[in-house]
PDB file of N, CA and C in Angstrom:
ATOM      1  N   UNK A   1      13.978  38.922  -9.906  1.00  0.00           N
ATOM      2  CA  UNK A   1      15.096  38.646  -9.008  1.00  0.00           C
ATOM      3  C   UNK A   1      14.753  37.528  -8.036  1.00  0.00           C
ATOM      4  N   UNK A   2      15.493  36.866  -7.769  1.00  0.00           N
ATOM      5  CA  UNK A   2      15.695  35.451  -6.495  1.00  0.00           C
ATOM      6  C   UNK A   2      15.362  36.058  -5.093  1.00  0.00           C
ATOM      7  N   UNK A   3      14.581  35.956  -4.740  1.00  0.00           N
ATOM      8  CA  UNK A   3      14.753  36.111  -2.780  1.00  0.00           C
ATOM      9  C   UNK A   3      14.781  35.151  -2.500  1.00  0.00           C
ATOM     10  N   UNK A   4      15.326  33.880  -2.458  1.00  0.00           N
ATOM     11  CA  UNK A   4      15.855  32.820  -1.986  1.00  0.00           C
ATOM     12  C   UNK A   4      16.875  33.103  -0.847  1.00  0.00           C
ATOM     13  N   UNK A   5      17.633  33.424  -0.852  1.00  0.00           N
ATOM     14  CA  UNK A   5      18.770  34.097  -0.380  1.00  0.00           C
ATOM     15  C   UNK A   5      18.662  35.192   0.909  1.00  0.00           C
ATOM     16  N   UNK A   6      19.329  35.401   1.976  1.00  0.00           N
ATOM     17  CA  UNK A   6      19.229  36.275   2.745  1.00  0.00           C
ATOM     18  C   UNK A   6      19.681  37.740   2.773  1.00  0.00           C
ATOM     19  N   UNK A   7      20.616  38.031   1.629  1.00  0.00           N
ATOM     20  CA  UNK A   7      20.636  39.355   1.156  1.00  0.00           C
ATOM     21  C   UNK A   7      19.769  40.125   0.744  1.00  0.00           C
ATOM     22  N   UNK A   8      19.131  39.407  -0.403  1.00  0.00           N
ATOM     23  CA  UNK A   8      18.541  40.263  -1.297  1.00  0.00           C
ATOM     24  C   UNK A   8      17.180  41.467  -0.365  1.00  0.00           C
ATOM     25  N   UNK A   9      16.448  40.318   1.224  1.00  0.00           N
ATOM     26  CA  UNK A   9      15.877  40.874   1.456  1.00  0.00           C
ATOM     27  C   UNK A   9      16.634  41.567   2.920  1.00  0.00           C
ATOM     28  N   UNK A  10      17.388  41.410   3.468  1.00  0.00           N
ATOM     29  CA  UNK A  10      18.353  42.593   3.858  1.00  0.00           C
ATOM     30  C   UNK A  10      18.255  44.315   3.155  1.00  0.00           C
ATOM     31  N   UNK A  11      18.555  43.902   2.027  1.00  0.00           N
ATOM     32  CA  UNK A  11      19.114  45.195   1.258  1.00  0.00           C
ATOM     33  C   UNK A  11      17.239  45.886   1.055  1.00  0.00           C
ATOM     34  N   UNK A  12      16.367  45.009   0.717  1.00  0.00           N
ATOM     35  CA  UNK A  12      14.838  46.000   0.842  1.00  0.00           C
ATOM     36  C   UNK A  12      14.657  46.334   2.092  1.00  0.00           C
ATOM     37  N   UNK A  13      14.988  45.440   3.567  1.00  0.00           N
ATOM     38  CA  UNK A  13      14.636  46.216   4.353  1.00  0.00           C
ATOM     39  C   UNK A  13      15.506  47.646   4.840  1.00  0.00           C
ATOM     40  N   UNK A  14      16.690  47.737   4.241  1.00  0.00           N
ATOM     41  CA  UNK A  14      17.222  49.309   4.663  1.00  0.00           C
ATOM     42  C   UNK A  14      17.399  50.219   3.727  1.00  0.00           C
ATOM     43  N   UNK A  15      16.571  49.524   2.317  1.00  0.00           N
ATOM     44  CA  UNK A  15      16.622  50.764   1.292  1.00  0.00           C
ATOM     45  C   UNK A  15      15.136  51.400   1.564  1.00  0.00           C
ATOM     46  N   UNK A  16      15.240  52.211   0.793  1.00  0.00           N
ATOM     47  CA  UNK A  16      13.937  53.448   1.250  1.00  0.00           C
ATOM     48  C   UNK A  16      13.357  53.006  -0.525  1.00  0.00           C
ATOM     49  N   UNK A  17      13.970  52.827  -1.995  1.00  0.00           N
ATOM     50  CA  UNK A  17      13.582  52.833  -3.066  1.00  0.00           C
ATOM     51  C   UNK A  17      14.259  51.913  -3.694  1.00  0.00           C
ATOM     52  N   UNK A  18      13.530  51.139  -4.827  1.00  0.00           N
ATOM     53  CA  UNK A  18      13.516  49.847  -5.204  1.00  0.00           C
ATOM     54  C   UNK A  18      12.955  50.277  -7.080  1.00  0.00           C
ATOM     55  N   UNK A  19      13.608  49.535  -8.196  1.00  0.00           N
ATOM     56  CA  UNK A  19      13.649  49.274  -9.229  1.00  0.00           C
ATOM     57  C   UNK A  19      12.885  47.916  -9.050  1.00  0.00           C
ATOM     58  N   UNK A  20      11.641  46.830 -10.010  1.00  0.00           N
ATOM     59  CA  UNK A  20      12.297  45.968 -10.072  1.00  0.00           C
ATOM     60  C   UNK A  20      11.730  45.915 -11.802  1.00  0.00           C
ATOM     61  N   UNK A  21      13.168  44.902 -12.150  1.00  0.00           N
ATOM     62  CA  UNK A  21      13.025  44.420 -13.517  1.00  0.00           C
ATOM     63  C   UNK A  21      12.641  43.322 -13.314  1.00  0.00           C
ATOM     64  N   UNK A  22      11.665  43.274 -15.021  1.00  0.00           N
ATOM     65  CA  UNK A  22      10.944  42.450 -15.572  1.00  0.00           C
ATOM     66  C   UNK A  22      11.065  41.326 -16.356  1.00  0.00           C
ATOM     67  N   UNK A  23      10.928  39.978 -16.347  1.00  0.00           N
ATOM     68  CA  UNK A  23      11.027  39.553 -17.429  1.00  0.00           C
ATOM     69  C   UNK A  23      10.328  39.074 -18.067  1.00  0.00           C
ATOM     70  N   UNK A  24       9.063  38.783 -19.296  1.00  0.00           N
ATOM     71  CA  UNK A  24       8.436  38.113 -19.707  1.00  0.00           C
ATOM     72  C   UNK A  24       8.217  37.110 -19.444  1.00  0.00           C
ATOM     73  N   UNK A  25       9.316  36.357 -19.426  1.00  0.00           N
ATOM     74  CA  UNK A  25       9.457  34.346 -18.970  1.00  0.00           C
ATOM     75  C   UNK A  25       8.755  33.677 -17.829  1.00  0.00           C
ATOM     76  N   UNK A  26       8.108  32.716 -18.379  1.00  0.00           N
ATOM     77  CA  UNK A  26       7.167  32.449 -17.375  1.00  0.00           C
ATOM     78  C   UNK A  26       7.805  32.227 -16.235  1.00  0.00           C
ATOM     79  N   UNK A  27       9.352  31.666 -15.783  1.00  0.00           N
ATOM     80  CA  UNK A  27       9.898  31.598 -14.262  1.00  0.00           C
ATOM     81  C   UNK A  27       9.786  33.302 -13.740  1.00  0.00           C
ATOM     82  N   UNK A  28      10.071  34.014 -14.644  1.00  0.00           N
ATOM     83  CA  UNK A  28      10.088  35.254 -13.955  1.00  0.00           C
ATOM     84  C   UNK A  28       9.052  35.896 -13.942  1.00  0.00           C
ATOM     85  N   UNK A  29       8.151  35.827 -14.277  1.00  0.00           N
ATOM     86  CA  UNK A  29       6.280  35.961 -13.544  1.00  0.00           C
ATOM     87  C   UNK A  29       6.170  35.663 -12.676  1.00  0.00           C
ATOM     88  N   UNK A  30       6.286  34.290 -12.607  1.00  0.00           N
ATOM     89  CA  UNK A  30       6.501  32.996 -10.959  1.00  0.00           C
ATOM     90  C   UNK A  30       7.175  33.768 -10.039  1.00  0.00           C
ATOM     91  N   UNK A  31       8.333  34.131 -10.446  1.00  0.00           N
ATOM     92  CA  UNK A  31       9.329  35.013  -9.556  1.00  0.00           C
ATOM     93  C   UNK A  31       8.565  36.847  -9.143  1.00  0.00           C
ATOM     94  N   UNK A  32       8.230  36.698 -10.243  1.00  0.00           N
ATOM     95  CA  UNK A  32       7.331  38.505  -9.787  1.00  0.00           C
ATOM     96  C   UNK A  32       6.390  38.176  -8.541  1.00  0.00           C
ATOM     97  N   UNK A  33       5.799  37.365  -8.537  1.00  0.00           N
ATOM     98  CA  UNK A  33       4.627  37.071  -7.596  1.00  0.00           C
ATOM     99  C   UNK A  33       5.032  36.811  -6.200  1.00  0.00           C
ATOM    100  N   UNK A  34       5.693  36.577  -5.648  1.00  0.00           N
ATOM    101  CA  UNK A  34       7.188  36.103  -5.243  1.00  0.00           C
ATOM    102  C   UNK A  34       7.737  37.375  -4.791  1.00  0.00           C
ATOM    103  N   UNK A  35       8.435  38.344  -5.269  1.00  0.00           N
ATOM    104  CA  UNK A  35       8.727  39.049  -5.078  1.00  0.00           C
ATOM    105  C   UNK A  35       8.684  40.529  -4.720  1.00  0.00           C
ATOM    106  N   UNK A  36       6.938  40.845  -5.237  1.00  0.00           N
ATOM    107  CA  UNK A  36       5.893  41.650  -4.445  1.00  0.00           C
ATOM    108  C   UNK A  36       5.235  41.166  -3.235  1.00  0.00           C
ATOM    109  N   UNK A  37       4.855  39.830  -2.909  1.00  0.00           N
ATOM    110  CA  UNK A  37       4.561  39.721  -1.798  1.00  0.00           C
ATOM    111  C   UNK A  37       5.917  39.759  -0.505  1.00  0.00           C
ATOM    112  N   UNK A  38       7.017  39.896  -0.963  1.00  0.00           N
ATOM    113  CA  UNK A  38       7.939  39.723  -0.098  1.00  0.00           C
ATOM    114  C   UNK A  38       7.929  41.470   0.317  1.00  0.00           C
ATOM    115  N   UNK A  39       8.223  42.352  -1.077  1.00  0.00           N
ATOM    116  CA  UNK A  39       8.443  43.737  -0.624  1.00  0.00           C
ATOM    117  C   UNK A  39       7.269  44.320   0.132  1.00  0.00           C
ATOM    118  N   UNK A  40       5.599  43.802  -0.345  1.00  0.00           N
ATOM    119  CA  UNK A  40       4.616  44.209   0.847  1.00  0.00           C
ATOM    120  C   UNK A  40       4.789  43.863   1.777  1.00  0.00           C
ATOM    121  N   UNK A  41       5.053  42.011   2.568  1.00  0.00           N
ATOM    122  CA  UNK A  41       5.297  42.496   3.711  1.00  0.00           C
ATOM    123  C   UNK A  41       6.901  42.834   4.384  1.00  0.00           C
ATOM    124  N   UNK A  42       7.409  43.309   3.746  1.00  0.00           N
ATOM    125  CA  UNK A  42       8.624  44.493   4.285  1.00  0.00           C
ATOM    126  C   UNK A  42       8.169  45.749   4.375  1.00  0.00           C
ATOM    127  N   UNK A  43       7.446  46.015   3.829  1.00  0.00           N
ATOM    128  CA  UNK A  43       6.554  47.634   4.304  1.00  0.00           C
ATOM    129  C   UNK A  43       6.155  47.510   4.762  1.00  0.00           C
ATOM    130  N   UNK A  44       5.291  46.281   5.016  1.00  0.00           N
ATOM    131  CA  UNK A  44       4.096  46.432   6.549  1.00  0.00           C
ATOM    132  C   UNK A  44       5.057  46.108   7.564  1.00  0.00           C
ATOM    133  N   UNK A  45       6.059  45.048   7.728  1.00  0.00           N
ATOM    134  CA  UNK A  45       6.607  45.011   9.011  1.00  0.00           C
ATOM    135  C   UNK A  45       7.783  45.584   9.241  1.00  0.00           C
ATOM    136  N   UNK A  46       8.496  46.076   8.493  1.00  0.00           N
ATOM    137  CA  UNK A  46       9.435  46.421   8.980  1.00  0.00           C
ATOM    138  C   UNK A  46      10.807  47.680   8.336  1.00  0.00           C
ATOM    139  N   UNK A  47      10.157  47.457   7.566  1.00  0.00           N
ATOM    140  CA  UNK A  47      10.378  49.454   6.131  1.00  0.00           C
ATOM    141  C   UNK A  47       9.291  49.856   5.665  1.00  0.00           C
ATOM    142  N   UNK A  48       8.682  50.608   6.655  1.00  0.00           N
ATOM    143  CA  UNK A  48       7.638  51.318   6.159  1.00  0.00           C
ATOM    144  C   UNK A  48       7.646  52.525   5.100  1.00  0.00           C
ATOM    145  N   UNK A  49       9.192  52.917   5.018  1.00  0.00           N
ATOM    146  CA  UNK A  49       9.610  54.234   3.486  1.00  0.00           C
ATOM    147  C   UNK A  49       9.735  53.358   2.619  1.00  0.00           C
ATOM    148  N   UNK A  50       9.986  51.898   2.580  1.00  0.00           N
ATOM    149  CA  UNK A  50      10.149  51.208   1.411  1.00  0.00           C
ATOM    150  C   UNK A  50       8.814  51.590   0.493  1.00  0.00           C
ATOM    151  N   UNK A  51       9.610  52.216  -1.140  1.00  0.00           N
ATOM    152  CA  UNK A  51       8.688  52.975  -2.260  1.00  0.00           C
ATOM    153  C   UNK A  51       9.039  51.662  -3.244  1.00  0.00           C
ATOM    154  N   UNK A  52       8.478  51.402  -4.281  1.00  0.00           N
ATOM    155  CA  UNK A  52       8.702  50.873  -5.725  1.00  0.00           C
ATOM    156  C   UNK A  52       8.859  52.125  -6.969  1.00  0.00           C
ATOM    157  N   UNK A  53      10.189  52.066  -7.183  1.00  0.00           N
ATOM    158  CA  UNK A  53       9.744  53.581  -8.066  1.00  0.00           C
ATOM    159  C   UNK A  53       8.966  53.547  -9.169  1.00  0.00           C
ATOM    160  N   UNK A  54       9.322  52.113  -9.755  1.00  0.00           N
ATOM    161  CA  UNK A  54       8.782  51.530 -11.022  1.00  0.00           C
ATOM    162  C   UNK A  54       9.399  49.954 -11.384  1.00  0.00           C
ATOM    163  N   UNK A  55       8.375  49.757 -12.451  1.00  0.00           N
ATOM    164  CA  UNK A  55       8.779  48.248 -12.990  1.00  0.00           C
ATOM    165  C   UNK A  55       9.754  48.498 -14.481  1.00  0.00           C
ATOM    166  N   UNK A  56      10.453  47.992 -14.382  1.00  0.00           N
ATOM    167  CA  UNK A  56      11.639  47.503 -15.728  1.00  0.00           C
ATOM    168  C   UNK A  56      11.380  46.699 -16.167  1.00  0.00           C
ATOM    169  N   UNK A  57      10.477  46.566 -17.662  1.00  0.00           N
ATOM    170  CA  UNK A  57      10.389  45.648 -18.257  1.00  0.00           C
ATOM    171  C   UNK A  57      11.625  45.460 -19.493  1.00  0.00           C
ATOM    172  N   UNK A  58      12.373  44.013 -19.356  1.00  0.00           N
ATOM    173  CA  UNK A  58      13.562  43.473 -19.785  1.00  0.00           C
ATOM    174  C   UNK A  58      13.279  42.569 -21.097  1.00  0.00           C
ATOM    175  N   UNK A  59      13.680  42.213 -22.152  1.00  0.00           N
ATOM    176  CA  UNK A  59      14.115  41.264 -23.204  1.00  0.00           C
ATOM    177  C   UNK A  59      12.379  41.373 -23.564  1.00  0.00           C
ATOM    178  N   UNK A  60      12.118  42.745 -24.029  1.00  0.00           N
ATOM    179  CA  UNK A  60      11.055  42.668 -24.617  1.00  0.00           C
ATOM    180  C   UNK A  60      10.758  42.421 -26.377  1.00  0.00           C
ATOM    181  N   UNK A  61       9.870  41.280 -26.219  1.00  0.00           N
ATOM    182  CA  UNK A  61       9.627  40.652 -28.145  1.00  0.00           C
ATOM    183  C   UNK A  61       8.421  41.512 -28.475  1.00  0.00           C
ATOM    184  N   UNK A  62       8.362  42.631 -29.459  1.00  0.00           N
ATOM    185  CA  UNK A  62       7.086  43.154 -29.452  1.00  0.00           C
ATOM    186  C   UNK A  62       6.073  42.020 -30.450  1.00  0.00           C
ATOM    187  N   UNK A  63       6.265  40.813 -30.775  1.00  0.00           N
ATOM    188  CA  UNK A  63       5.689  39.876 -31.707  1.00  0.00           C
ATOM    189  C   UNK A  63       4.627  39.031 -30.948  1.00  0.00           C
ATOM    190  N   UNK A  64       5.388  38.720 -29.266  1.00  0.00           N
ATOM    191  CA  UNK A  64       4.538  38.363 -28.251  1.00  0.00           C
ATOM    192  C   UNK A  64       3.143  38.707 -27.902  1.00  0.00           C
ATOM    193  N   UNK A  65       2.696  38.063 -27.975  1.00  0.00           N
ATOM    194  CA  UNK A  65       1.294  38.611 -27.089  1.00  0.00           C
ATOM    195  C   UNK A  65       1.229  39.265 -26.098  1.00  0.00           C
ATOM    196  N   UNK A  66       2.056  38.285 -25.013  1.00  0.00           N
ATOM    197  CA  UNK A  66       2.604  38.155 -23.463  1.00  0.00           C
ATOM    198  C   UNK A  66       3.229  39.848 -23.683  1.00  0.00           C
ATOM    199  N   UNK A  67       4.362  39.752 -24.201  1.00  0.00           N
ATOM    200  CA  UNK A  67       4.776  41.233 -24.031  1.00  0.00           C
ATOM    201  C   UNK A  67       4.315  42.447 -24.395  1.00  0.00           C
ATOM    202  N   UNK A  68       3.209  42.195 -25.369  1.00  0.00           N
ATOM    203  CA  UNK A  68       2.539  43.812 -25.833  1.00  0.00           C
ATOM    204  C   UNK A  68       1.587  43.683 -24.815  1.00  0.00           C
ATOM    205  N   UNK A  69       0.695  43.092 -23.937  1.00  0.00           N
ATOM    206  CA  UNK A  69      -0.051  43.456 -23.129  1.00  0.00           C
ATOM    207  C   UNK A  69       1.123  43.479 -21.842  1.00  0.00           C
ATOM    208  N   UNK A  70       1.967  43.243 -21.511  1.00  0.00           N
ATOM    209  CA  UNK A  70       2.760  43.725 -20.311  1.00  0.00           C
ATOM    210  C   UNK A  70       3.048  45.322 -20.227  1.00  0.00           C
ATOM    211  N   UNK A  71       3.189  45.557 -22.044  1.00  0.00           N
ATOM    212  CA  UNK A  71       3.601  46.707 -22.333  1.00  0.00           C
ATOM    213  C   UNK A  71       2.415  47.870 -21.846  1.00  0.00           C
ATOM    214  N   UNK A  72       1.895  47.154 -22.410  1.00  0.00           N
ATOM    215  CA  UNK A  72       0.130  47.892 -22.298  1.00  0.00           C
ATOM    216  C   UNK A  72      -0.177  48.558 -21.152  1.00  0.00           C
ATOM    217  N   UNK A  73      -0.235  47.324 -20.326  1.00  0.00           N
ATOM    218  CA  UNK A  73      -0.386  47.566 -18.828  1.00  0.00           C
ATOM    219  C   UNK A  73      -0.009  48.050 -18.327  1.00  0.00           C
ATOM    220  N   UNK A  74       2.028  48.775 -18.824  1.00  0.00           N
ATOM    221  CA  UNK A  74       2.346  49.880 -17.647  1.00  0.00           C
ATOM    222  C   UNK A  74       2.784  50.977 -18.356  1.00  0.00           C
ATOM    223  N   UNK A  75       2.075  50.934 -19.275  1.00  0.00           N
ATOM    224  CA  UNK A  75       2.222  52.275 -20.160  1.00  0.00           C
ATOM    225  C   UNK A  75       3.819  52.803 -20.620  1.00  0.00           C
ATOM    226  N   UNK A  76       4.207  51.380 -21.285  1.00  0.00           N
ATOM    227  CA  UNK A  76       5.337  51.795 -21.852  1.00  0.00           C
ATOM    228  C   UNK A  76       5.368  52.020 -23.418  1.00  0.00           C
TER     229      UNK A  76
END
């Protein structure tokens, strides 16, 4: 997901629980990295109930490399 935008991190700081989906594609790796450091520091400063319930991994190729070790990794 984009945190570019001033919503998106609005809505983590007054939710208590958070989905996020995945995408293989290298922008959305770029974007994962990105987007955990934003939700840590929203727990440290300022939603401290903010949980991750889990990761959604999306448009999975099991032929990939990239995606069978994503798979791997969170025990899907």
């Amino acid at each position: 997901p984009s945190l570019g935008a001033l919503p998106p991190k609005n809505a983590l700081m007054t939710t208590e629980e958070t989905v996020i989906p995945i995408d293989s594609g290298t922008y959305s790796r770029d974007a994962m990295v990105t987007t955990l450091a934003t939700i840590e520091f929203i727990q440290e400063e300022t939603n401290y109930a903010l949980n991750m319930l889990e990761d959604l991994i999306c448009n999975v190729k099991e032929y990939t490399v990239y995606d069978s070790t994503a798979e791997k990794a969170v025990g899907a």
